[in-house]
Protein backbone atom coordinates (compact mmCIF):
# COMPACT_ATOMS: atom_id res chain seq x y z
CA UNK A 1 82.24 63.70 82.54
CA UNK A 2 84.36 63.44 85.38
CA UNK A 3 86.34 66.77 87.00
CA UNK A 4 90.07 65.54 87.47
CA UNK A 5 92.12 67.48 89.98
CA UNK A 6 94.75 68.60 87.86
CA UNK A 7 98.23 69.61 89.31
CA UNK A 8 100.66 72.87 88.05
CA UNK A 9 103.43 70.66 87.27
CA UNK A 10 101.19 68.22 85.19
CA UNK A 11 99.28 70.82 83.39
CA UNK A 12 100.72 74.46 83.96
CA UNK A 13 104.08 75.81 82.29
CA UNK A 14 105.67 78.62 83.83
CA UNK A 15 105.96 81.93 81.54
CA UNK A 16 108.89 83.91 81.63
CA UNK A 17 110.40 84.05 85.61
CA UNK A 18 106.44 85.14 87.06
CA UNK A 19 104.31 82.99 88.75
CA UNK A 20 102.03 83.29 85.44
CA UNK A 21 100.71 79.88 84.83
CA UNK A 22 99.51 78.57 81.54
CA UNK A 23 96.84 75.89 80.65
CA UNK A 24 97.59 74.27 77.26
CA UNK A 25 94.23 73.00 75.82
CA UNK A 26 96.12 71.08 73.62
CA UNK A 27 97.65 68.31 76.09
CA UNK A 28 94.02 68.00 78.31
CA UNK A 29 91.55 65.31 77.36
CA UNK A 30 88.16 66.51 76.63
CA UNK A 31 86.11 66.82 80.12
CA UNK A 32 86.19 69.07 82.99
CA UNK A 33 88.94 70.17 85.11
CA UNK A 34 89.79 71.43 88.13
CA UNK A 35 92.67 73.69 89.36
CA UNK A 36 93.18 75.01 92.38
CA UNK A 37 96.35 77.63 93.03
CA UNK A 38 96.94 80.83 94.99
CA UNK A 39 97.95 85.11 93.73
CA UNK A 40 100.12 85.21 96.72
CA UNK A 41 102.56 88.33 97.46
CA UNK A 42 105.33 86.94 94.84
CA UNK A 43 102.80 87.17 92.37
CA UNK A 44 101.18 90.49 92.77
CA UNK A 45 105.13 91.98 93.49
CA UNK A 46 106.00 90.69 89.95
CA UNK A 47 103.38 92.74 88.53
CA UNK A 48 104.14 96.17 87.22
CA UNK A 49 101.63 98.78 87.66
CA UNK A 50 99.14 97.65 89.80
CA UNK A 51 97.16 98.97 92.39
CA UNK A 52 97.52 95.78 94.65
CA UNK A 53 100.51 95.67 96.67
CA UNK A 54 100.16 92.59 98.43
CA UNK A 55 97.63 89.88 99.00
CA UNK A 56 96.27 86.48 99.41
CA UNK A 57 93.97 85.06 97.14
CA UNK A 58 92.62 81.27 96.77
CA UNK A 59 91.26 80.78 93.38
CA UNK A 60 90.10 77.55 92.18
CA UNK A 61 88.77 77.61 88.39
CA UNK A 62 86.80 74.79 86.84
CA UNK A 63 87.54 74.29 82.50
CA UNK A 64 85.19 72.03 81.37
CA UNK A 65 86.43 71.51 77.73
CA UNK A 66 84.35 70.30 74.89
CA UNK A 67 85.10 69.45 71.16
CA UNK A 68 84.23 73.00 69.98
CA UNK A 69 84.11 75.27 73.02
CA UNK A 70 84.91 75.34 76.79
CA UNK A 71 83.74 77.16 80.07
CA UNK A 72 85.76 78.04 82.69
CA UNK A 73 84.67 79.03 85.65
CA UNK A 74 86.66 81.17 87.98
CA UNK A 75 86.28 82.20 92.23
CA UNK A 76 88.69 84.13 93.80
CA UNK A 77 88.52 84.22 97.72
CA UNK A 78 90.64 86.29 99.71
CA UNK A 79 92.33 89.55 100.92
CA UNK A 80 94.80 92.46 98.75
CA UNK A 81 96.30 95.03 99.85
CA UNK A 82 95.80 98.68 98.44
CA UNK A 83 96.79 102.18 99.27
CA UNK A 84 94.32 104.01 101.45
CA UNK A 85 93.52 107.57 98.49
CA UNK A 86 93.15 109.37 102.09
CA UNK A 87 96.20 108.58 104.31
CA UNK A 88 98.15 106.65 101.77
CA UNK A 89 98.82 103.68 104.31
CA UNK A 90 97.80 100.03 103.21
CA UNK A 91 94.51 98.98 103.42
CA UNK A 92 92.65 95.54 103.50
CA UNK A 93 90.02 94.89 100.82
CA UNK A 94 88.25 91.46 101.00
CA UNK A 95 87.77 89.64 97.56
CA UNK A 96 85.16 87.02 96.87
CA UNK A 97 84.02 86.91 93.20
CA UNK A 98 82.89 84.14 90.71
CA UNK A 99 82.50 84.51 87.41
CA UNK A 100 82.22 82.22 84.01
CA UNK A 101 83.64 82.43 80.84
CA UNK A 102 82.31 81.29 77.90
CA UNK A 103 84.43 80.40 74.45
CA UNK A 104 84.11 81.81 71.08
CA UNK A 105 83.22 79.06 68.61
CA UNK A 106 85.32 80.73 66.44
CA UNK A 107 88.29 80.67 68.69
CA UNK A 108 88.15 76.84 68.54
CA UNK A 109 87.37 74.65 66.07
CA UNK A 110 87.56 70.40 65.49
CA UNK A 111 91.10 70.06 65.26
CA UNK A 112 92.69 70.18 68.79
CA UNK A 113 95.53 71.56 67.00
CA UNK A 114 93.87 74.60 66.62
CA UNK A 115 93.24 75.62 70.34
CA UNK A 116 95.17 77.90 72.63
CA UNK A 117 96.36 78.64 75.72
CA UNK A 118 94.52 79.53 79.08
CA UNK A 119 96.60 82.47 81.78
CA UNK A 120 94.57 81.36 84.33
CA UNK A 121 96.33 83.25 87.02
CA UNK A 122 96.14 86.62 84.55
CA UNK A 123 92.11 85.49 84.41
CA UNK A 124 92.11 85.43 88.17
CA UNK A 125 93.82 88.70 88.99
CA UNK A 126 91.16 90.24 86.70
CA UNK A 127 88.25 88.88 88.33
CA UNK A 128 90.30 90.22 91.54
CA UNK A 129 91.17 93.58 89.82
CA UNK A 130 87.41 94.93 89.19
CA UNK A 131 86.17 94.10 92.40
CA UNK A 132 88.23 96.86 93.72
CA UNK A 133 86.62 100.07 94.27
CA UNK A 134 87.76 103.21 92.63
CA UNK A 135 88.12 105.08 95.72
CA UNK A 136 89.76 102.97 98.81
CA UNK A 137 89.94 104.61 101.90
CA UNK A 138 89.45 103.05 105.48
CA UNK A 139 86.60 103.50 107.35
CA UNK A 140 86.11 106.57 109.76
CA UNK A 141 88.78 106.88 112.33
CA UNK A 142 91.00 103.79 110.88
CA UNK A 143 93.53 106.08 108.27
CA UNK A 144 97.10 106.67 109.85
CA UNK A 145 96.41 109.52 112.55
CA UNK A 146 99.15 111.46 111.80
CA UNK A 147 97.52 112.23 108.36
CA UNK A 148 94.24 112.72 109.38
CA UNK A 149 95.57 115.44 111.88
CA UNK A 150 97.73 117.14 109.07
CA UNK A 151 94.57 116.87 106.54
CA UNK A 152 92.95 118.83 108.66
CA UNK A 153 95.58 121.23 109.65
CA UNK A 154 95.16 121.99 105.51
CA UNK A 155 91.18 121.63 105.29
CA UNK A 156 89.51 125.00 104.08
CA UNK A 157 86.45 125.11 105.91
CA UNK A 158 85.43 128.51 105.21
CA UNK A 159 86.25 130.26 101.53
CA UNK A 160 88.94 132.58 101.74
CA UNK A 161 87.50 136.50 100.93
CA UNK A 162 90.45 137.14 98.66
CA UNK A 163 90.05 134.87 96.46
C-alpha cells in the first residue's frame, strides 16, 4: 500500500461556515492516506467555549483504511494560546502530541456503503485540547506585573485574629 498525499479540496468538505473538515470514507480507495492541514486562529475563534484563544498548530494525520477497519494516526505540532489562571494575560503553551486511533469492527463492516465520516480537524483539536494543563500560569516573574503587584497588595500572609 502506497500513502497518497491527499488534498482538502479533493477529499475534505467543509461543514457548516467553520474550518471543520470532513473525510468521507466512502469516496477513498482502500490504502493509506495522508493529510496534512493547519488549527490556525480562524479555527480556534470559531469555536465556542474553549480555553484556547489563539494558536498555530501543524497536524498531519495518516488513515490507512482497510476493508473492515482503519487507523488513523494523528500529530499535532505547535503553539495555543491560553489565559494565564494567575494574571489573566495570554500565555504560550507548546503542543507536540501523537496519538492513534483504532476502528471499531462494528463501526464498519464489508459494504463501503456502510462507513462514515472522519472530523479530522475536531480529532486534532482533541489531541491538542488534553495536552493542556489544568492550571496555566507563566513561569515566575513572566505574569503581567501590574497583577502580580496588586495580588500581593491582597495576599493574607498572616491570619487575621478576628476571624
Amino acid at each position: 500500500m502506497s500513502k497518497k498525499s491527499s488534498t482538502f479540496a479533493a477529499d475534505f468538505a467543509p461543514m457548516s461556515e467553520q474550518n471543520h473538515y470532513i473525510v468521507d470514507l466512502k469516496r477513498l480507495p482502500l490504502g493509506a492516506h495522508l493529510f496534512d492541514f493547519q488549527l490556525d486562529n480562524d479555527f480556534f475563534s470559531s469555536l465556542e467555549k474553549t480555553e484556547i484563544i489563539s494558536g498555530d498548530v501543524a497536524c498531519k494525520a495518516v488513515l490507512n483504511l482497510r476493508e473492515e477497519d482503519y487507523t488513523l494516526k494523528i500529530s499535532v505540532h505547535g503553539t495555543v494560546f491560553v489565559v494565564c489562571d494567575r494574571c489573566l494575560d495570554p500565555m504560550p503553551l507548546e503542543i507536540d502530541d501523537e496519538q492513534e486511533i483504532f476502528s471499531e469492527d462494528e463501526e464498519m463492516s464489508n459494504d463501503k456503503s456502510q462507513m462514515s465520516t472522519i472530523d479530522l480537524s475536531w480529532l486534532a483539536y482533541e489531541i491538542v485540547s488534553i495536552n493542556i494543563p489544568i492550571v496555566h500560569s507563566h513561569q515566575a516573574g513572566e505574569c503581567n506585573k501590574q497583577m502580580e503587584l496588586l495580588l500581593h497588595d491582597h495576599l493574607c500572609d498572616e491570619p487575621d485574629p478576628e476571624n
